[in-house]
PDB file of N, CA and C in Angstrom:
ATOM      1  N   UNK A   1     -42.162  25.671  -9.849  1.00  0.00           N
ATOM      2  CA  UNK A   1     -41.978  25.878 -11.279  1.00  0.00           C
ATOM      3  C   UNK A   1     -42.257  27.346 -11.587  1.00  0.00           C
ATOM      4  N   UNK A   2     -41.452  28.005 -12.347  1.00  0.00           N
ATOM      5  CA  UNK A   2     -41.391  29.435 -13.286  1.00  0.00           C
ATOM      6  C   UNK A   2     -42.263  29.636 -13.604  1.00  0.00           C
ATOM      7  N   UNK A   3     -43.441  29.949 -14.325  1.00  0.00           N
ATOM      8  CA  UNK A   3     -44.276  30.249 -15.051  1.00  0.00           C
ATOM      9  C   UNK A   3     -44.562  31.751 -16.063  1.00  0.00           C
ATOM     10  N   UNK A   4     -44.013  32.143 -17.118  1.00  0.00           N
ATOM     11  CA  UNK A   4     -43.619  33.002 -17.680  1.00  0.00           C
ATOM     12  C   UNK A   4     -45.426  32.902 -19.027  1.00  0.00           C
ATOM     13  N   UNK A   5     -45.536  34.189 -19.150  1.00  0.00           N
ATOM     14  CA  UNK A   5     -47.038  34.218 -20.071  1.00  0.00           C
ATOM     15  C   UNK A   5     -46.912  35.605 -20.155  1.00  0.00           C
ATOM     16  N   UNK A   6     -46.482  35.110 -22.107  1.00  0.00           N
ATOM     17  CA  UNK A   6     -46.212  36.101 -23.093  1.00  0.00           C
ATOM     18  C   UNK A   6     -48.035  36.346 -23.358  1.00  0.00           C
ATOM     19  N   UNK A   7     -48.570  37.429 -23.352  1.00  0.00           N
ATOM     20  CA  UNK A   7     -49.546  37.670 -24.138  1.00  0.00           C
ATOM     21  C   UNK A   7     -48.953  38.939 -25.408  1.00  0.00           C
ATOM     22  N   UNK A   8     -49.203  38.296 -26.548  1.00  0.00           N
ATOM     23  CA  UNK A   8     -49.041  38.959 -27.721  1.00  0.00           C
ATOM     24  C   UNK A   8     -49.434  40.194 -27.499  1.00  0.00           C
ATOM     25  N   UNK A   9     -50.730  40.168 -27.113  1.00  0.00           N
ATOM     26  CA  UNK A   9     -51.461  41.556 -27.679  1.00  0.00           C
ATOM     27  C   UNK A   9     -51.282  42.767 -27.006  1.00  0.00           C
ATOM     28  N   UNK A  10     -50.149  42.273 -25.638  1.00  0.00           N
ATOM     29  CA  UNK A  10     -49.773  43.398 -24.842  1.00  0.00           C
ATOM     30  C   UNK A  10     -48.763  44.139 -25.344  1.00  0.00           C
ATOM     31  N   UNK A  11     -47.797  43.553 -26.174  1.00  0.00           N
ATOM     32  CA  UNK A  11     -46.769  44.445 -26.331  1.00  0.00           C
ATOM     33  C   UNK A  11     -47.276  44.840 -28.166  1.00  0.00           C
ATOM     34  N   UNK A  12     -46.425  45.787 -28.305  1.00  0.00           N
ATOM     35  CA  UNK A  12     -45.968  46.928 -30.078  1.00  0.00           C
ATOM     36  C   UNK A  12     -45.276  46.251 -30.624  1.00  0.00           C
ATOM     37  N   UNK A  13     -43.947  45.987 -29.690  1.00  0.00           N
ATOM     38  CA  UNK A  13     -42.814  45.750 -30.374  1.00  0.00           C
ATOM     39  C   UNK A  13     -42.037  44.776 -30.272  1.00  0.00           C
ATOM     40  N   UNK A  14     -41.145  44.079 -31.126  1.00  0.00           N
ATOM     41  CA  UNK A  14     -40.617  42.927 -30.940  1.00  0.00           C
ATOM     42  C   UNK A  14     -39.799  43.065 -29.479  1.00  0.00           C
ATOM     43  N   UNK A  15     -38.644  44.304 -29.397  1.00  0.00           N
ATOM     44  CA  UNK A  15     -38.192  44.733 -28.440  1.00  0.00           C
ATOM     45  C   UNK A  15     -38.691  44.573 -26.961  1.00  0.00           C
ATOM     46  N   UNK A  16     -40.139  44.727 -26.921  1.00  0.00           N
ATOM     47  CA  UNK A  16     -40.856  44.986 -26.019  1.00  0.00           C
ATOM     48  C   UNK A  16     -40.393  43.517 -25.036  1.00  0.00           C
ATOM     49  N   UNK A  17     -41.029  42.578 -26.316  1.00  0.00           N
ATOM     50  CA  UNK A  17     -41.422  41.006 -26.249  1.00  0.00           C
ATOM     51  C   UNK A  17     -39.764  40.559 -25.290  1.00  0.00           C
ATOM     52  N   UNK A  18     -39.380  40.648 -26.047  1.00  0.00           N
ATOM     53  CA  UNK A  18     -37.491  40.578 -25.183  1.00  0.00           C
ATOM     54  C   UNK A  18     -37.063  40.877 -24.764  1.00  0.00           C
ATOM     55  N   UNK A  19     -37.369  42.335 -24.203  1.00  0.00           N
ATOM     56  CA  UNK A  19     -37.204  42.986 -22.717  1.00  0.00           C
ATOM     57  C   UNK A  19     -37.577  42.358 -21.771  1.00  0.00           C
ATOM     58  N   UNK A  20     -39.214  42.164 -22.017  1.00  0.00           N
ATOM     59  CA  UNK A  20     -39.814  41.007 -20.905  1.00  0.00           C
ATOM     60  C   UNK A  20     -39.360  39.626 -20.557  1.00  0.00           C
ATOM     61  N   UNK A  21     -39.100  39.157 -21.703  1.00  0.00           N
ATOM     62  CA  UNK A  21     -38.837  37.675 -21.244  1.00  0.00           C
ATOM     63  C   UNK A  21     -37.342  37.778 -20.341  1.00  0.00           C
ATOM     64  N   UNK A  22     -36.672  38.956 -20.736  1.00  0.00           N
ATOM     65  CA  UNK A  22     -35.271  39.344 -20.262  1.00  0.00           C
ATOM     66  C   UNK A  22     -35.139  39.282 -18.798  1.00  0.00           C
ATOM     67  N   UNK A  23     -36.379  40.052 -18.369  1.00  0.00           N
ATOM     68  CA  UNK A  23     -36.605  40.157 -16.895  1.00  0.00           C
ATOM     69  C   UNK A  23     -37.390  38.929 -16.315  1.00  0.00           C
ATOM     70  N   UNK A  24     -38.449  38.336 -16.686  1.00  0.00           N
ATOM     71  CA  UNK A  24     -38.703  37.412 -16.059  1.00  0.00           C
ATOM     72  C   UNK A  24     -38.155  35.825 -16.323  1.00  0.00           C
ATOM     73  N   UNK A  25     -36.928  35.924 -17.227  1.00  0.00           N
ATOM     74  CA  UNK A  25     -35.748  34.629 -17.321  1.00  0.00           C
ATOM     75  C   UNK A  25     -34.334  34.619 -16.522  1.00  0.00           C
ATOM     76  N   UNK A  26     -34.920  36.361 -16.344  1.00  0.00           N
ATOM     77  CA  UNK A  26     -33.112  36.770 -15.781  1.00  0.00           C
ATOM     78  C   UNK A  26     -31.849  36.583 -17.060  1.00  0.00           C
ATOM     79  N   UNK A  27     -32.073  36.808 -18.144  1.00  0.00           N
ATOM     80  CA  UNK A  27     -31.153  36.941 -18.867  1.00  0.00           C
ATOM     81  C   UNK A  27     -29.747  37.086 -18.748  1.00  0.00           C
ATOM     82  N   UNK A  28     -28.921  36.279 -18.717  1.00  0.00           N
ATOM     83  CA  UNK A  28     -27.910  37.580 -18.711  1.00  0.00           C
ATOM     84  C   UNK A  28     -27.196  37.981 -19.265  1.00  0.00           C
ATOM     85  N   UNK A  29     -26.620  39.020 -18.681  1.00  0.00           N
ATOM     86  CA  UNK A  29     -25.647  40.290 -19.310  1.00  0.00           C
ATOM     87  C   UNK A  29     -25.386  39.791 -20.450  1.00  0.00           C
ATOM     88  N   UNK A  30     -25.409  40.550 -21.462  1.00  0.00           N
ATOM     89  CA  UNK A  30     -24.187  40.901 -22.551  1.00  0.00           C
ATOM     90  C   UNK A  30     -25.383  39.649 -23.728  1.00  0.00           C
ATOM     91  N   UNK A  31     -26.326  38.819 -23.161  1.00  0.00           N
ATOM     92  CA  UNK A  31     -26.746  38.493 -24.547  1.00  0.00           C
ATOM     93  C   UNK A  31     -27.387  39.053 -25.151  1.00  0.00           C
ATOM     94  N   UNK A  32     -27.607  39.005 -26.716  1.00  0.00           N
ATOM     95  CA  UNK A  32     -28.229  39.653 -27.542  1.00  0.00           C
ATOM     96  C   UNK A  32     -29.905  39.391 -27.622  1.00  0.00           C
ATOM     97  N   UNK A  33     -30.604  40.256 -27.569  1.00  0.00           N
ATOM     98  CA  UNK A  33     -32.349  40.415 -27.613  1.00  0.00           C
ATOM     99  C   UNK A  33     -32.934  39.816 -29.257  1.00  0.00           C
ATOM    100  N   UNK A  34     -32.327  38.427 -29.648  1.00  0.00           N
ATOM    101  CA  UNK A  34     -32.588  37.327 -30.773  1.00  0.00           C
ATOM    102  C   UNK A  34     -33.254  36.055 -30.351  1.00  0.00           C
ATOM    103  N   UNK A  35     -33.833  35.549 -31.120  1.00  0.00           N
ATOM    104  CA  UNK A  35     -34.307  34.392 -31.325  1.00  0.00           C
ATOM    105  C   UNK A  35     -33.483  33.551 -31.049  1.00  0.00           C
ATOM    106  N   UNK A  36     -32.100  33.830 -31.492  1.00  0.00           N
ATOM    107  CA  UNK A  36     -31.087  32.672 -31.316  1.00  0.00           C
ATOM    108  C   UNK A  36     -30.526  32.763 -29.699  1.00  0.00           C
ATOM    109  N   UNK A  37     -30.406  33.884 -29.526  1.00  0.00           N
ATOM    110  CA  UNK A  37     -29.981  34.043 -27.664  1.00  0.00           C
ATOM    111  C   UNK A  37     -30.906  33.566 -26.473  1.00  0.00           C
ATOM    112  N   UNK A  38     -32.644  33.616 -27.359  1.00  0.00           N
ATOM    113  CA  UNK A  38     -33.472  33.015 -26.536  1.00  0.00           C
ATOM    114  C   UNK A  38     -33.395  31.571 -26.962  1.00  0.00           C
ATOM    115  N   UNK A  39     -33.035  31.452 -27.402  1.00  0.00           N
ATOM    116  CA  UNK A  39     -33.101  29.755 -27.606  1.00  0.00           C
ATOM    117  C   UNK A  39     -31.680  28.927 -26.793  1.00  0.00           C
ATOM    118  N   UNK A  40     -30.760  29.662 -26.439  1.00  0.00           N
ATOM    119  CA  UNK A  40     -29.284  29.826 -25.834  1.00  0.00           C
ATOM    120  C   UNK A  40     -29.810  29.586 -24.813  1.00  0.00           C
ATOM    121  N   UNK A  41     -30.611  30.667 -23.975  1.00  0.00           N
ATOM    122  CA  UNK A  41     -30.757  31.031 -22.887  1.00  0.00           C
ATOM    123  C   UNK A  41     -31.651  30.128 -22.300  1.00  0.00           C
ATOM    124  N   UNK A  42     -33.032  29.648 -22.783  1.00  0.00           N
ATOM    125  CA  UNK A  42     -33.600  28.552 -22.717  1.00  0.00           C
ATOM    126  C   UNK A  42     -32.557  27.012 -22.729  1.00  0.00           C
ATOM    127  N   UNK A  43     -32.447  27.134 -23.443  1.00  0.00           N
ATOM    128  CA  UNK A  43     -31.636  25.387 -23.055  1.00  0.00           C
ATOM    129  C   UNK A  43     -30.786  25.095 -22.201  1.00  0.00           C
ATOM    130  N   UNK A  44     -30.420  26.240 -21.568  1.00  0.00           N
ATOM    131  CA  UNK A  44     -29.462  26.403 -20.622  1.00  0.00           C
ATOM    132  C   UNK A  44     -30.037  26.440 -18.984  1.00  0.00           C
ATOM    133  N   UNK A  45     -31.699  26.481 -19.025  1.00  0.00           N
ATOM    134  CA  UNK A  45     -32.582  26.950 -18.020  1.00  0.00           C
ATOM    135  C   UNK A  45     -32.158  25.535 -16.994  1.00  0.00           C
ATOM    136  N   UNK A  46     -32.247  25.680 -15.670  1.00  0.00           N
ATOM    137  CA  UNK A  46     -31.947  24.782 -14.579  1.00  0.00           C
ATOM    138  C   UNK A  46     -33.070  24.615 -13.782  1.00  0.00           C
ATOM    139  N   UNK A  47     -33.786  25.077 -13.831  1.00  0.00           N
ATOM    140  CA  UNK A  47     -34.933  24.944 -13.125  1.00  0.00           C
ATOM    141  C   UNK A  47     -36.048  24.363 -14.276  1.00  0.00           C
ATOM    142  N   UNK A  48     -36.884  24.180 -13.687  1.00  0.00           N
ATOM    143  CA  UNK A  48     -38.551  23.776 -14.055  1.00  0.00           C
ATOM    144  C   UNK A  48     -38.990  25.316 -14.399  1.00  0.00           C
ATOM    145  N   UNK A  49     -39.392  25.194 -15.430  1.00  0.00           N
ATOM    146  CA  UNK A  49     -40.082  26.804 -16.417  1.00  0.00           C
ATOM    147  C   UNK A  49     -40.991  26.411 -17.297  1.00  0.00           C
ATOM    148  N   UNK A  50     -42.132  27.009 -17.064  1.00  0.00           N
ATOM    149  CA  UNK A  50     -43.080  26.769 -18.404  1.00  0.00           C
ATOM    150  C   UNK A  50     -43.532  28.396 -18.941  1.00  0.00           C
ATOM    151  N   UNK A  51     -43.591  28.179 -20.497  1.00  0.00           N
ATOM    152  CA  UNK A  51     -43.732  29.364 -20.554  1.00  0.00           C
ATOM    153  C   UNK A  51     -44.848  29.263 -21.616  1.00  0.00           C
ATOM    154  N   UNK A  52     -45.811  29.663 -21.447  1.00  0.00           N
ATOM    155  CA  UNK A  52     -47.041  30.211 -22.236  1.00  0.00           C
ATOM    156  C   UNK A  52     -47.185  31.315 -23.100  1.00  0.00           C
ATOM    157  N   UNK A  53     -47.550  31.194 -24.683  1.00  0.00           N
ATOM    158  CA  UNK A  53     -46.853  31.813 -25.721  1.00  0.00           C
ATOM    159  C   UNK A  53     -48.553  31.939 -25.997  1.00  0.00           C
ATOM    160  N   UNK A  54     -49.391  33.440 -25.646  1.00  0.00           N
ATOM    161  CA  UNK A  54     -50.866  33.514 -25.958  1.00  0.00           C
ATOM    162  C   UNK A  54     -51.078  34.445 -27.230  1.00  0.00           C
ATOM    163  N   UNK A  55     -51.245  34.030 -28.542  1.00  0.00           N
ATOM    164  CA  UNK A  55     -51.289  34.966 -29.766  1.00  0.00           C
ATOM    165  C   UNK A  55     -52.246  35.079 -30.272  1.00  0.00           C
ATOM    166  N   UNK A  56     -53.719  34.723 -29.484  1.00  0.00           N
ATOM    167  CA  UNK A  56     -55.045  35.730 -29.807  1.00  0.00           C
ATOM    168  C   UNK A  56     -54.880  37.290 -29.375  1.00  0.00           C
ATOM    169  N   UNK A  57     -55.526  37.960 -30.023  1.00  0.00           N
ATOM    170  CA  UNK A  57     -55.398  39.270 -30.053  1.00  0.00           C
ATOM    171  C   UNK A  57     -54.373  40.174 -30.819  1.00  0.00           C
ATOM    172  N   UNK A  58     -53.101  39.914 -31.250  1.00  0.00           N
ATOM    173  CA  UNK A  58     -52.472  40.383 -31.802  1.00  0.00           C
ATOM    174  C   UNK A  58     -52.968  40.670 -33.385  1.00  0.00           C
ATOM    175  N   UNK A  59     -52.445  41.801 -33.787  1.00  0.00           N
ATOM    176  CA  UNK A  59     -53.481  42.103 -35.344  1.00  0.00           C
ATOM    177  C   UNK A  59     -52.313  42.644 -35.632  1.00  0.00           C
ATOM    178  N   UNK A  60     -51.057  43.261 -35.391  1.00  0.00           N
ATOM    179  CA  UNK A  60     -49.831  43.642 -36.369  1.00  0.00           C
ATOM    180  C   UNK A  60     -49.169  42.421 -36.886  1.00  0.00           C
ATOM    181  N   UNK A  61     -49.487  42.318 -38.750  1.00  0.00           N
ATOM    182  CA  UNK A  61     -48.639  41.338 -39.025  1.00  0.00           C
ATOM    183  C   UNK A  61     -47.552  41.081 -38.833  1.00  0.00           C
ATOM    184  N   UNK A  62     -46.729  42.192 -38.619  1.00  0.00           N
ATOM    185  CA  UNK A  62     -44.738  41.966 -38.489  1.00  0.00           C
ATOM    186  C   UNK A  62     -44.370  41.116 -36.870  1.00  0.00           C
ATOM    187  N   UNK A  63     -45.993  41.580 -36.049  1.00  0.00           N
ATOM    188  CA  UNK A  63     -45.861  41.137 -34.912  1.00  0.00           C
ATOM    189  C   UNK A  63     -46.107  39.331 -34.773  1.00  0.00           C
ATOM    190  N   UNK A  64     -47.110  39.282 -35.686  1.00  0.00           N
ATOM    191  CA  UNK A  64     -48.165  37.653 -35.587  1.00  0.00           C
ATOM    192  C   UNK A  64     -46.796  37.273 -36.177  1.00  0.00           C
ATOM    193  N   UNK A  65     -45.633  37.167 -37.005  1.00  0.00           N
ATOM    194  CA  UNK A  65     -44.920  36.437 -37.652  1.00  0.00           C
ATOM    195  C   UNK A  65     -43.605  36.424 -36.733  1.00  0.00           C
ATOM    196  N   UNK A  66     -43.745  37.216 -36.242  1.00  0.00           N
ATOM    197  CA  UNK A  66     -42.326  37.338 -35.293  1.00  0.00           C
ATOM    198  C   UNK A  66     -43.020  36.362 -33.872  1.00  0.00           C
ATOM    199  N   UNK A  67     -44.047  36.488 -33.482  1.00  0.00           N
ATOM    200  CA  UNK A  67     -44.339  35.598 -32.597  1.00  0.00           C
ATOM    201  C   UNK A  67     -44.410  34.239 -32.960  1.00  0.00           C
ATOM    202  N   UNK A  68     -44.830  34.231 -34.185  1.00  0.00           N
ATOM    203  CA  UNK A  68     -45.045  33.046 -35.090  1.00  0.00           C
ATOM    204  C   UNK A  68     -43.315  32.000 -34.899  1.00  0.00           C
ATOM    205  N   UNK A  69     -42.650  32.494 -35.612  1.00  0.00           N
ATOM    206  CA  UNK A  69     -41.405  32.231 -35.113  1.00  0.00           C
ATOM    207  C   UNK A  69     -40.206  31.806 -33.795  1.00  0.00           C
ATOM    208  N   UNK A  70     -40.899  32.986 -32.962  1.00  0.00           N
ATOM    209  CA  UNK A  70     -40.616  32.652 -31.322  1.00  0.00           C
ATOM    210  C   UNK A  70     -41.705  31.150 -31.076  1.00  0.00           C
ATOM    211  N   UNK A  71     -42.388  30.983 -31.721  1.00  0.00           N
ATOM    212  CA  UNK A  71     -43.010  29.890 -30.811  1.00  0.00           C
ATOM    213  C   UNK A  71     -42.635  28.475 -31.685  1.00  0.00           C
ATOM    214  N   UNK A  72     -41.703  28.864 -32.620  1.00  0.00           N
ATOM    215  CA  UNK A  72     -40.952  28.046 -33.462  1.00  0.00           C
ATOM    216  C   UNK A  72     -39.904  27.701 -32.120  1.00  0.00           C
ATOM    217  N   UNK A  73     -38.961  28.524 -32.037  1.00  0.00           N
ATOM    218  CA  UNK A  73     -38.372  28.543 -30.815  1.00  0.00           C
ATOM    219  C   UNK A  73     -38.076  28.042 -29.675  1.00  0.00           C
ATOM    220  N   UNK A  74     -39.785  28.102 -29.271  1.00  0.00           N
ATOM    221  CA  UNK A  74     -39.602  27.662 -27.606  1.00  0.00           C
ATOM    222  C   UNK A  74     -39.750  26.897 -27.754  1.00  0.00           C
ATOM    223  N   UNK A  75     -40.747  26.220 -29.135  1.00  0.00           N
ATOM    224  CA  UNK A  75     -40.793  24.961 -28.974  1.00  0.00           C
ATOM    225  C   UNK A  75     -39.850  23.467 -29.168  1.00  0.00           C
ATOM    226  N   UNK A  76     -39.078  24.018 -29.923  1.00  0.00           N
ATOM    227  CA  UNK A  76     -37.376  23.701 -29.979  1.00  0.00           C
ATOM    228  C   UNK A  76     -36.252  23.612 -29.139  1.00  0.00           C
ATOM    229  N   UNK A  77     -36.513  24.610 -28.403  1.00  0.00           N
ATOM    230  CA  UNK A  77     -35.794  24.886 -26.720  1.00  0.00           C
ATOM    231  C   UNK A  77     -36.510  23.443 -26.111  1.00  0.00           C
ATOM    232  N   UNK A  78     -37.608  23.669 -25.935  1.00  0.00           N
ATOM    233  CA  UNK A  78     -38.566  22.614 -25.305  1.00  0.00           C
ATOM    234  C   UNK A  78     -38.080  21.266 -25.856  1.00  0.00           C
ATOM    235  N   UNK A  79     -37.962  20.960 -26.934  1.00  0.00           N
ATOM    236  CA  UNK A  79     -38.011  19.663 -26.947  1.00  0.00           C
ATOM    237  C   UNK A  79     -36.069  19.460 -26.866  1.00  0.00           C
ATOM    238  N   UNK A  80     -35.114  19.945 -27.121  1.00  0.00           N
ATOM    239  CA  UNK A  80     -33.932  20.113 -26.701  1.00  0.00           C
ATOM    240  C   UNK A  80     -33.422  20.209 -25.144  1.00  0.00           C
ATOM    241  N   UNK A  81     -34.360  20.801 -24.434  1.00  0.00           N
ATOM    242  CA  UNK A  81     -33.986  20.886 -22.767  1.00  0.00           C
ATOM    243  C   UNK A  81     -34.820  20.077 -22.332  1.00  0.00           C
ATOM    244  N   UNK A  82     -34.158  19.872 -20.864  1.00  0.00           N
ATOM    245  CA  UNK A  82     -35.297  19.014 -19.921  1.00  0.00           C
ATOM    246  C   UNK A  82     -36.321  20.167 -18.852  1.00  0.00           C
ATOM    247  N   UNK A  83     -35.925  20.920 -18.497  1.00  0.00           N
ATOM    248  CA  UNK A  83     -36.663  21.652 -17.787  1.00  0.00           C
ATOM    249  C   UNK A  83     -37.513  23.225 -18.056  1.00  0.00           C
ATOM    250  N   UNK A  84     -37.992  22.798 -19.659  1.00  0.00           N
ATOM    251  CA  UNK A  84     -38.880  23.865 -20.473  1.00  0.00           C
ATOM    252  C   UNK A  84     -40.132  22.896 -20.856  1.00  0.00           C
ATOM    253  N   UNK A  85     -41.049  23.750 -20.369  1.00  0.00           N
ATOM    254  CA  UNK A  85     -42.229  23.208 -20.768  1.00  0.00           C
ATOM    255  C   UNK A  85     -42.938  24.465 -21.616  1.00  0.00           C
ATOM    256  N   UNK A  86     -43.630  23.963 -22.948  1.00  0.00           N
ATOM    257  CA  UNK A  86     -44.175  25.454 -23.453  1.00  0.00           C
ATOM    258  C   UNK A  86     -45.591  25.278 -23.696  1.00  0.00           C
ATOM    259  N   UNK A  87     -46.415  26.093 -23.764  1.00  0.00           N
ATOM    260  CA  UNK A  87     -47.651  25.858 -24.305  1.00  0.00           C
ATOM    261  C   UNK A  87     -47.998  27.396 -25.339  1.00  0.00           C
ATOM    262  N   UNK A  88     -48.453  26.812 -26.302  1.00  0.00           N
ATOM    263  CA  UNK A  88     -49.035  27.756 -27.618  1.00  0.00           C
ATOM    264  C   UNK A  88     -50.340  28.255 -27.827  1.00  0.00           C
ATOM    265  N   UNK A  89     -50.789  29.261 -27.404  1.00  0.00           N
ATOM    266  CA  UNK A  89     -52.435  29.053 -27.255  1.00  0.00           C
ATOM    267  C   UNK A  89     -52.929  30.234 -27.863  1.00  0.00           C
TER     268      UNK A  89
END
């Protein structure tokens, strides 16, 4: 199993946040760095992936709400796919 662990408090920028997941989902080409492309890209996952969404520490509000949202997300992906597991912590 995948194991992917967003910690909030590491990244600035939303950008940042979706670069990363970009590289450790393998994204590919040509989709757009959205909520809606990660949610695309997730339901589409073939393997066993869990991904851990950690939002202690973060103190930029534009950031806590945008994560706030992504974990709207995965958790939606999650219950829509079979092989996403998420945890919110």
């Amino acid at each position: 199993m995948q194991e992917v662990i967003i910690n909030g408090s590491d990244f600035d920028t939303t950008e940042e946040v979706f670069e990363f997941l970009a590289e450790e989902l393998d994204w590919p080409y040509g989709y757009k760095r959205s909520l809606s492309a990660l949610y695309d890209v997730l339901t589409e996952l073939s393997d066993d992936t869990r991904i851990v969404l950690n939002l202690s520490g973060v103190e930029d509000d534009k950031m806590i709400e945008m994560l706030e949202r992504m974990a709207e997300v995965l958790t939606d992906a999650a219950d829509a796919g079979e092989y996403l597991e998420v945890s919110i912590e």
